[in-house]
PDB file of N, CA and C in Angstrom:
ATOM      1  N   UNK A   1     -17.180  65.572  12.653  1.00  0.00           N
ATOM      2  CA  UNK A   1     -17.612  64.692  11.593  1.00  0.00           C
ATOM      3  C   UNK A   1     -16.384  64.060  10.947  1.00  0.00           C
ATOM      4  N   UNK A   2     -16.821  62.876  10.425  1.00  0.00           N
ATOM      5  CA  UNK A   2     -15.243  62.259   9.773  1.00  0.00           C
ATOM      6  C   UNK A   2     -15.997  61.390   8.642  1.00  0.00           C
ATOM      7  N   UNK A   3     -15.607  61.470   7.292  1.00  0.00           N
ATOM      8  CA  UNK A   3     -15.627  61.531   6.222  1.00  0.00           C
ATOM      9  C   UNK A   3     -14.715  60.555   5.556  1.00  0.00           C
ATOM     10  N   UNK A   4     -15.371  59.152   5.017  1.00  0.00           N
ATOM     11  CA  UNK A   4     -14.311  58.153   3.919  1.00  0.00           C
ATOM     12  C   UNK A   4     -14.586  57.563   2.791  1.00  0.00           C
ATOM     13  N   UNK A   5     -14.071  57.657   2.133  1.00  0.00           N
ATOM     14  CA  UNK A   5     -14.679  56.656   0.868  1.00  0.00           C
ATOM     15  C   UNK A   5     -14.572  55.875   1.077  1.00  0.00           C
ATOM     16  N   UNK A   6     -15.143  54.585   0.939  1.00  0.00           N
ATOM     17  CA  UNK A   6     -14.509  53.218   0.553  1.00  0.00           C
ATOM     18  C   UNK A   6     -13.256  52.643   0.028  1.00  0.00           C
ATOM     19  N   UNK A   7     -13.300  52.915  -1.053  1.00  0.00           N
ATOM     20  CA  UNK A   7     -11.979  53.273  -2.500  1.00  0.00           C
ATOM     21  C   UNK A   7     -11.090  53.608  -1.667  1.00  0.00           C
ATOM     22  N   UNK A   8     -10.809  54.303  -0.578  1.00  0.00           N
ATOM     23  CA  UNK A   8      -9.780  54.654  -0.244  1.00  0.00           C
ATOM     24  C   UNK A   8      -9.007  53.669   1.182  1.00  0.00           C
ATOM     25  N   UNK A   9      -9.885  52.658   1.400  1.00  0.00           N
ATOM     26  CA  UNK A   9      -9.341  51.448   2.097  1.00  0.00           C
ATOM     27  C   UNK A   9      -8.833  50.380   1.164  1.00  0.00           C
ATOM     28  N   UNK A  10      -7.787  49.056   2.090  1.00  0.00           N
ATOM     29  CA  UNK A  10      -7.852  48.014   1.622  1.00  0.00           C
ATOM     30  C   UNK A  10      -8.463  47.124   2.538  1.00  0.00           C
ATOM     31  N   UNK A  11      -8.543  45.847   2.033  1.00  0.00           N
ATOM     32  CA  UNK A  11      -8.955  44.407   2.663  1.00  0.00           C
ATOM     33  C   UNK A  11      -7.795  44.089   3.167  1.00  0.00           C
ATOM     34  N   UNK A  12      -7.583  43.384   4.097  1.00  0.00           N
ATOM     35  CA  UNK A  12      -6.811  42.779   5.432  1.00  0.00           C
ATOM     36  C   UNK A  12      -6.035  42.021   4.448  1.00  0.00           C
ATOM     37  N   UNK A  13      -6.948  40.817   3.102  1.00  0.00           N
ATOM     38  CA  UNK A  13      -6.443  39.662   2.668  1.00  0.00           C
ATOM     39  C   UNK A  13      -6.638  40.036   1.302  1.00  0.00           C
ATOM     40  N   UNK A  14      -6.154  41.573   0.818  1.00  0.00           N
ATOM     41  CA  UNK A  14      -5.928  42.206  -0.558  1.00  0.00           C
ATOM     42  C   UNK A  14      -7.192  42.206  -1.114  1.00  0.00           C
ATOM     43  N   UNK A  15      -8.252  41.007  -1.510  1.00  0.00           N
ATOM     44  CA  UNK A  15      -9.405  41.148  -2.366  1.00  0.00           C
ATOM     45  C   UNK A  15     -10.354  40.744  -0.999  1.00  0.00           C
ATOM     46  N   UNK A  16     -10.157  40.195  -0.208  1.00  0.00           N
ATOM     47  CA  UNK A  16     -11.372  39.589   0.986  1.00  0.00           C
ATOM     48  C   UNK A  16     -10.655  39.947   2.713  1.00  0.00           C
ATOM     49  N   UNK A  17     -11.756  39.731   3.642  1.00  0.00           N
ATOM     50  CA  UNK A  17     -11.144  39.716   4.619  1.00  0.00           C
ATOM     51  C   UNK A  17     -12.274  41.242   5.112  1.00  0.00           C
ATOM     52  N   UNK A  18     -11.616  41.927   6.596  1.00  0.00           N
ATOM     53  CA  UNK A  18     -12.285  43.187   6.956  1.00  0.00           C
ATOM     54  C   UNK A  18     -11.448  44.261   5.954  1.00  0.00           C
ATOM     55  N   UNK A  19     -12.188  45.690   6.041  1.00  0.00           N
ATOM     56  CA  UNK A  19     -11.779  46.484   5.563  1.00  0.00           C
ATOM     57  C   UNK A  19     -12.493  47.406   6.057  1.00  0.00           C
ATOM     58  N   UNK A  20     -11.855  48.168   7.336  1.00  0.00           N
ATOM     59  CA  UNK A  20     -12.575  49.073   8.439  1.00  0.00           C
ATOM     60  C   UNK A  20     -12.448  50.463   7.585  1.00  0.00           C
ATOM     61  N   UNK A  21     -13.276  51.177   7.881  1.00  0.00           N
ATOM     62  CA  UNK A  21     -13.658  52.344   7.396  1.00  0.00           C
ATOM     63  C   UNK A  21     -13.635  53.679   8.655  1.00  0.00           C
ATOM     64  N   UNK A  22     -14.234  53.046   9.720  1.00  0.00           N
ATOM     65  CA  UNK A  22     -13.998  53.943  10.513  1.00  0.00           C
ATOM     66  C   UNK A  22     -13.576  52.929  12.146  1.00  0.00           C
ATOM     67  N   UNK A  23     -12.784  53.193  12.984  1.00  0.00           N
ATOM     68  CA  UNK A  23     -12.222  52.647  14.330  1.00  0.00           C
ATOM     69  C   UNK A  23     -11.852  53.633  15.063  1.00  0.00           C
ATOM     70  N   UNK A  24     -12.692  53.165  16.281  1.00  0.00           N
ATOM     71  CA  UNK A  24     -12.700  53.958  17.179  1.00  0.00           C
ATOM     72  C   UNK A  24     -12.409  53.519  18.569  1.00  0.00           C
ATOM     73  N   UNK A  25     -12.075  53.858  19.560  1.00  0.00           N
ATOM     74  CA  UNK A  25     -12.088  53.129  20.722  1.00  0.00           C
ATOM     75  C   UNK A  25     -13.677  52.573  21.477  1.00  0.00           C
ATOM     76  N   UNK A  26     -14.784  53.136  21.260  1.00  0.00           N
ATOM     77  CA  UNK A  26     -15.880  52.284  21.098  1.00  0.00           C
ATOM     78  C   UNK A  26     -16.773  51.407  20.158  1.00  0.00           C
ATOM     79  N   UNK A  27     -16.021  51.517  19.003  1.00  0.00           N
ATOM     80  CA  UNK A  27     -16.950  51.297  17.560  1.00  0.00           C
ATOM     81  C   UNK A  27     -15.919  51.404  16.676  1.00  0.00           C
ATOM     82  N   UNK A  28     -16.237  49.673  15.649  1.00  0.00           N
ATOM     83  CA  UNK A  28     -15.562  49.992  14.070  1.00  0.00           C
ATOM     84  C   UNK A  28     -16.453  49.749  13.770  1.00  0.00           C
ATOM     85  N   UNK A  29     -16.377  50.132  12.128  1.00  0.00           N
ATOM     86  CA  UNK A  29     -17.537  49.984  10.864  1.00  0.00           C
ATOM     87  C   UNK A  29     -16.947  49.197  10.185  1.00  0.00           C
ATOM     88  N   UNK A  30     -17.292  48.566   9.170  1.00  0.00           N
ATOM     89  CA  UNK A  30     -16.369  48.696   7.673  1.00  0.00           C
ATOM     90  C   UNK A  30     -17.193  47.753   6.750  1.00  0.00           C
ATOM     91  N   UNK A  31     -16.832  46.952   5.851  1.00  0.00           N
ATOM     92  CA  UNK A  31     -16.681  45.913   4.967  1.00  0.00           C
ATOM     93  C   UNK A  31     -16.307  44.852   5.601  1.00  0.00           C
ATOM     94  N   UNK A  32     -16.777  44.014   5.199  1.00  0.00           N
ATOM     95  CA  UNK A  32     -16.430  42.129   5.126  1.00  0.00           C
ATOM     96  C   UNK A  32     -16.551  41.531   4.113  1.00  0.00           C
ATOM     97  N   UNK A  33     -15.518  41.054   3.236  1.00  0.00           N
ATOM     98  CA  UNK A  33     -16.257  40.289   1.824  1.00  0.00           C
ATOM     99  C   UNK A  33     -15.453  39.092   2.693  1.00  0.00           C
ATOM    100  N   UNK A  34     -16.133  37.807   1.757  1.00  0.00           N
ATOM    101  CA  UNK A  34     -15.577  36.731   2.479  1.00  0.00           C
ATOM    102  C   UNK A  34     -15.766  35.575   1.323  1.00  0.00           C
ATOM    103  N   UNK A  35     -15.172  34.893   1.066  1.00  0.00           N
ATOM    104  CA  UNK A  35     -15.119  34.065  -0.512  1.00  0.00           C
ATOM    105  C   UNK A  35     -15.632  33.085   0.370  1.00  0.00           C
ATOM    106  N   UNK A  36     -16.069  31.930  -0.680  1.00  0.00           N
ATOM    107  CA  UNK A  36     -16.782  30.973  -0.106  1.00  0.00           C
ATOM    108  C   UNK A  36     -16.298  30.065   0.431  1.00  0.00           C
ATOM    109  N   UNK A  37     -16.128  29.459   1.460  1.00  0.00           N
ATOM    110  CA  UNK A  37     -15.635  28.367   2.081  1.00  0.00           C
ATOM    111  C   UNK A  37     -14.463  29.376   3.188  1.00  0.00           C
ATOM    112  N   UNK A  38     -14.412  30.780   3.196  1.00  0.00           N
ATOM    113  CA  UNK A  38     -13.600  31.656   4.189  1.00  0.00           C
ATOM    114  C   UNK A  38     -14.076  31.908   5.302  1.00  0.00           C
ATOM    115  N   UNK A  39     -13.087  31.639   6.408  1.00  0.00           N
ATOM    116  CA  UNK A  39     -14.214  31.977   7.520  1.00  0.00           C
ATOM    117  C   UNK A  39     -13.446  33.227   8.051  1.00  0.00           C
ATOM    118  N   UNK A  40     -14.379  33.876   9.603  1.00  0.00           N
ATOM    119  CA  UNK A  40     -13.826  35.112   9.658  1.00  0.00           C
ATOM    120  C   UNK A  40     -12.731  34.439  10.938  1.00  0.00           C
ATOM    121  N   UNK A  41     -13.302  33.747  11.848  1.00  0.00           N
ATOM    122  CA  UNK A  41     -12.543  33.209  12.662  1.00  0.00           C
ATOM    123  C   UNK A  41     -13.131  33.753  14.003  1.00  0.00           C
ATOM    124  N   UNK A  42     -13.203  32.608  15.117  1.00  0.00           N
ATOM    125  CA  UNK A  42     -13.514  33.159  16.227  1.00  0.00           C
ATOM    126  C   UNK A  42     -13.013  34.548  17.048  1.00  0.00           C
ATOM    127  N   UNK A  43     -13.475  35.356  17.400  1.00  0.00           N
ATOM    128  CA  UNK A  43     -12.840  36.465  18.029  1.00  0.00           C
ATOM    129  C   UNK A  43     -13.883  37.325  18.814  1.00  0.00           C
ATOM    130  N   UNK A  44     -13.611  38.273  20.127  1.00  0.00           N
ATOM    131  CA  UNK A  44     -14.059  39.021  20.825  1.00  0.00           C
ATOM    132  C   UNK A  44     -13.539  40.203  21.265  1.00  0.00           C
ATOM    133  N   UNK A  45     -14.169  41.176  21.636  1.00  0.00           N
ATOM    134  CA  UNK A  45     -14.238  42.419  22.161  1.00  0.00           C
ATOM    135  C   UNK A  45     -14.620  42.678  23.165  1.00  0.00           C
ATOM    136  N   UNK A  46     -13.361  43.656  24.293  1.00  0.00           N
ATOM    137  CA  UNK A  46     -14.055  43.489  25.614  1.00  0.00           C
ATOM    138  C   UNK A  46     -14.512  45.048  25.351  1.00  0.00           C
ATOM    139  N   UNK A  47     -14.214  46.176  24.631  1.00  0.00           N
ATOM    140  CA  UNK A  47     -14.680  47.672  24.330  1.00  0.00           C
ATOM    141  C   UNK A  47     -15.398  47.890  23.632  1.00  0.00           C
ATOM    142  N   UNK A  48     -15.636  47.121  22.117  1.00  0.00           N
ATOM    143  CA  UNK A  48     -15.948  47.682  20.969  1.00  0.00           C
ATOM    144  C   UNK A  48     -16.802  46.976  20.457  1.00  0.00           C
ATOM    145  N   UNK A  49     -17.953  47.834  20.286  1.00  0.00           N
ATOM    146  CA  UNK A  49     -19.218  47.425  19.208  1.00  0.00           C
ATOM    147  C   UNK A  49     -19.193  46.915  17.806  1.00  0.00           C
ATOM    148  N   UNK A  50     -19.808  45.802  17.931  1.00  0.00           N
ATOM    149  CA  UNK A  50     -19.738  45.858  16.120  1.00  0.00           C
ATOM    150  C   UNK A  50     -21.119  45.824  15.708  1.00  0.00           C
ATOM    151  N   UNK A  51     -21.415  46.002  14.517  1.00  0.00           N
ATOM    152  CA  UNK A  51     -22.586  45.709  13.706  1.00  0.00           C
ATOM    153  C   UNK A  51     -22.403  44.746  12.444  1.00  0.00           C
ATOM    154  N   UNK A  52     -23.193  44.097  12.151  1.00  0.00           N
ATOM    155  CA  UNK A  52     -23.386  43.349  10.520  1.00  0.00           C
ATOM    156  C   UNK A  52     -24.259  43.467   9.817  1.00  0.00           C
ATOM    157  N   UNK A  53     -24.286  43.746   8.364  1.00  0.00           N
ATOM    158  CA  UNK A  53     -25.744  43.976   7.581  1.00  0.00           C
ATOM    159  C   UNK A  53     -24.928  42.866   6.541  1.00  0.00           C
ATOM    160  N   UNK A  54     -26.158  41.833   6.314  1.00  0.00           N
ATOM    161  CA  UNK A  54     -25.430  41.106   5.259  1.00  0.00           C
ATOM    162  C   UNK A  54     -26.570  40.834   4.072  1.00  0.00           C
ATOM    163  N   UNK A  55     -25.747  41.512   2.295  1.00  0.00           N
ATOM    164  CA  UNK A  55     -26.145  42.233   1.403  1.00  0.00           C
ATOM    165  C   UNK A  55     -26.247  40.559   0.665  1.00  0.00           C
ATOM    166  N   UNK A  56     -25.014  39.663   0.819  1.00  0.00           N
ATOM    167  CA  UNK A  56     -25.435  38.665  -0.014  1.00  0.00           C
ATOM    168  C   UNK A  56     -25.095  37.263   0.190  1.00  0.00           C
ATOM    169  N   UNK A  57     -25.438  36.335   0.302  1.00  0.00           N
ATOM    170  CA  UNK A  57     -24.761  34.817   0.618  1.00  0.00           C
ATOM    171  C   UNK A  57     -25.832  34.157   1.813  1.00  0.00           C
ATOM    172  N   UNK A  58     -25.483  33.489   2.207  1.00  0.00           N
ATOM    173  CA  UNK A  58     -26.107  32.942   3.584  1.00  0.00           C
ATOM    174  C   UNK A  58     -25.084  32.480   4.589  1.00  0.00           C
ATOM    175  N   UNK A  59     -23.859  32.741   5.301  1.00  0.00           N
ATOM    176  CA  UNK A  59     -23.427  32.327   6.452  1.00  0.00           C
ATOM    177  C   UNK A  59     -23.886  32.109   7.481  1.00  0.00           C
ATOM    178  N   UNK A  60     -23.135  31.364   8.340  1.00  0.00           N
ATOM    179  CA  UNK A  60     -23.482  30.893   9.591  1.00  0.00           C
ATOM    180  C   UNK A  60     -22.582  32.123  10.302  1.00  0.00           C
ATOM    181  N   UNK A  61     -23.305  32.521  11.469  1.00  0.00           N
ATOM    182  CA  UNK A  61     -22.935  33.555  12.198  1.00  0.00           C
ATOM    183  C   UNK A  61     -22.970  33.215  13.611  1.00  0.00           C
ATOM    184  N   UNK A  62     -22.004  33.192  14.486  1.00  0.00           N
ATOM    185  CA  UNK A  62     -21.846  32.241  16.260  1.00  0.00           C
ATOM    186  C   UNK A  62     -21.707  33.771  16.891  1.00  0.00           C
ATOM    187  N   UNK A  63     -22.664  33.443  17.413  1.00  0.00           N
ATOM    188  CA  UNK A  63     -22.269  35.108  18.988  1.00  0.00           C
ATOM    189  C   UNK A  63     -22.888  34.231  20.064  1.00  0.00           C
ATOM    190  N   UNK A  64     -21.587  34.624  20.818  1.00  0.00           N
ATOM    191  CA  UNK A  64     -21.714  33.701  22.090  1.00  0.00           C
ATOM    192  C   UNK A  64     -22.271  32.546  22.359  1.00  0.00           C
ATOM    193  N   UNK A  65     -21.499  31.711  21.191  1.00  0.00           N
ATOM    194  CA  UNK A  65     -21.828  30.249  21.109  1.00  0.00           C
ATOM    195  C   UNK A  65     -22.862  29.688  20.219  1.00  0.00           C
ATOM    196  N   UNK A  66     -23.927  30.974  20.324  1.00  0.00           N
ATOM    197  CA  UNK A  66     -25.096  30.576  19.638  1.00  0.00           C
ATOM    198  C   UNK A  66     -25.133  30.394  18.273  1.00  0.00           C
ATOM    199  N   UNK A  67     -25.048  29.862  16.934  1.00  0.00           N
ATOM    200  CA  UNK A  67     -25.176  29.590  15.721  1.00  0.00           C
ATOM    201  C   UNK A  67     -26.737  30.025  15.151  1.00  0.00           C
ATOM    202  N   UNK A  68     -26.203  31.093  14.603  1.00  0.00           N
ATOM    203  CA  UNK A  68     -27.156  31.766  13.699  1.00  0.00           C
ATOM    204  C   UNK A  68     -27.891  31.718  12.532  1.00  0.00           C
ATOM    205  N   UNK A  69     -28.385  31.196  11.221  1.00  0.00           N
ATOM    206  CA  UNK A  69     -28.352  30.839   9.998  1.00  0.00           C
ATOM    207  C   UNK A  69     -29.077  31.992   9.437  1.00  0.00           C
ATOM    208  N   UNK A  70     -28.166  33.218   8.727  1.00  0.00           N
ATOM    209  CA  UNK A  70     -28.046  34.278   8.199  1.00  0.00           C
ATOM    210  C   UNK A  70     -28.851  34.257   6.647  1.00  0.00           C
ATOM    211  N   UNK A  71     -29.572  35.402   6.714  1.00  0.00           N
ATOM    212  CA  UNK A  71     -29.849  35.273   5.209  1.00  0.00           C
ATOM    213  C   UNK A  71     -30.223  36.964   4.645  1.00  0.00           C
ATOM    214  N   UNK A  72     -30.056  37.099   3.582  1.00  0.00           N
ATOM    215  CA  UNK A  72     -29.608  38.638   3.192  1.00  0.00           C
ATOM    216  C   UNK A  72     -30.534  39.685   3.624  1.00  0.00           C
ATOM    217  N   UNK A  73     -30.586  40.673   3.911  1.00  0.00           N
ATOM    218  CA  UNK A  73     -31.344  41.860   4.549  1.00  0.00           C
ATOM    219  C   UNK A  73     -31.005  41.689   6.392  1.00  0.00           C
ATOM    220  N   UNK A  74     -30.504  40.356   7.079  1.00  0.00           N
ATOM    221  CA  UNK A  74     -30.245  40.222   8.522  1.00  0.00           C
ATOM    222  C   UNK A  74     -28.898  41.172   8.557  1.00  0.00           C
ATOM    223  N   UNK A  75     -29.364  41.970  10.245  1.00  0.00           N
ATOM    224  CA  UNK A  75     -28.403  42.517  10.680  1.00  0.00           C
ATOM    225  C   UNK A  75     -27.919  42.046  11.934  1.00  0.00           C
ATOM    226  N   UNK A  76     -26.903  42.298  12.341  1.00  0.00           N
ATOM    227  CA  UNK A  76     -26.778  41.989  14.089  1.00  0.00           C
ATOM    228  C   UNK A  76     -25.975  43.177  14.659  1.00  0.00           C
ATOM    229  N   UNK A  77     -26.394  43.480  15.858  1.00  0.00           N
ATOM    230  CA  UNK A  77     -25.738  44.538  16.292  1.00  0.00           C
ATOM    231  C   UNK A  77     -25.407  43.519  18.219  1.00  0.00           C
ATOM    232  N   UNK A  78     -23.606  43.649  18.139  1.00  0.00           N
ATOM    233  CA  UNK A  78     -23.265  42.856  19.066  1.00  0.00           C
ATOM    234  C   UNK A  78     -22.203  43.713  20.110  1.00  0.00           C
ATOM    235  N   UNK A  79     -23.198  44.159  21.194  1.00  0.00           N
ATOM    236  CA  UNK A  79     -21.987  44.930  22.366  1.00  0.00           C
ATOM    237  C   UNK A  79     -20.483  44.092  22.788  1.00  0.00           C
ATOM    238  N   UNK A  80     -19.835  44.704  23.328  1.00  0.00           N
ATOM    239  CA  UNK A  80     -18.500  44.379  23.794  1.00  0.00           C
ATOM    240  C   UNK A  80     -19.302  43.226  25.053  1.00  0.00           C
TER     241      UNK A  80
END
């Protein structure tokens, strides 16, 4: 078992950005805050799972090209 607070990470970009909680060689978790007009930036994984639960805002979300239009309570769960 492995055990973290929150509180006890930072953000990538001090107040915004990721802020992984747990990384693993198959799977990270963490936080995403993202100010408005921030993007996360295109990127992929050829190992590692991610998930998203998004609590507030409406972003646009692209997995594999496709453009998503997000709205709060949506999750996505996206294999390597």
């Amino acid at each position: 078992m492995e055990r973290v607070n929150e509180s006890e990470k930072t953000f990538r970009k001090g107040d915004s950005g990721p802020k992984y909680l747990f990384r693993g060689p198959k799977f990270e978790w963490g936080v995403i805050v993202l100010k408005p007009g921030e993007k996360m930036g295109c990127h992929g994984h050829n190992e590692v799972e991610e998930t998203f639960y998004f609590i507030e805002g409406t972003p646009k979300m692209i997995v594999n090209d496709v453009p998503y239009e997000v709205k709060v309570g949506d999750a996505f769960r996206i294999e390597p």
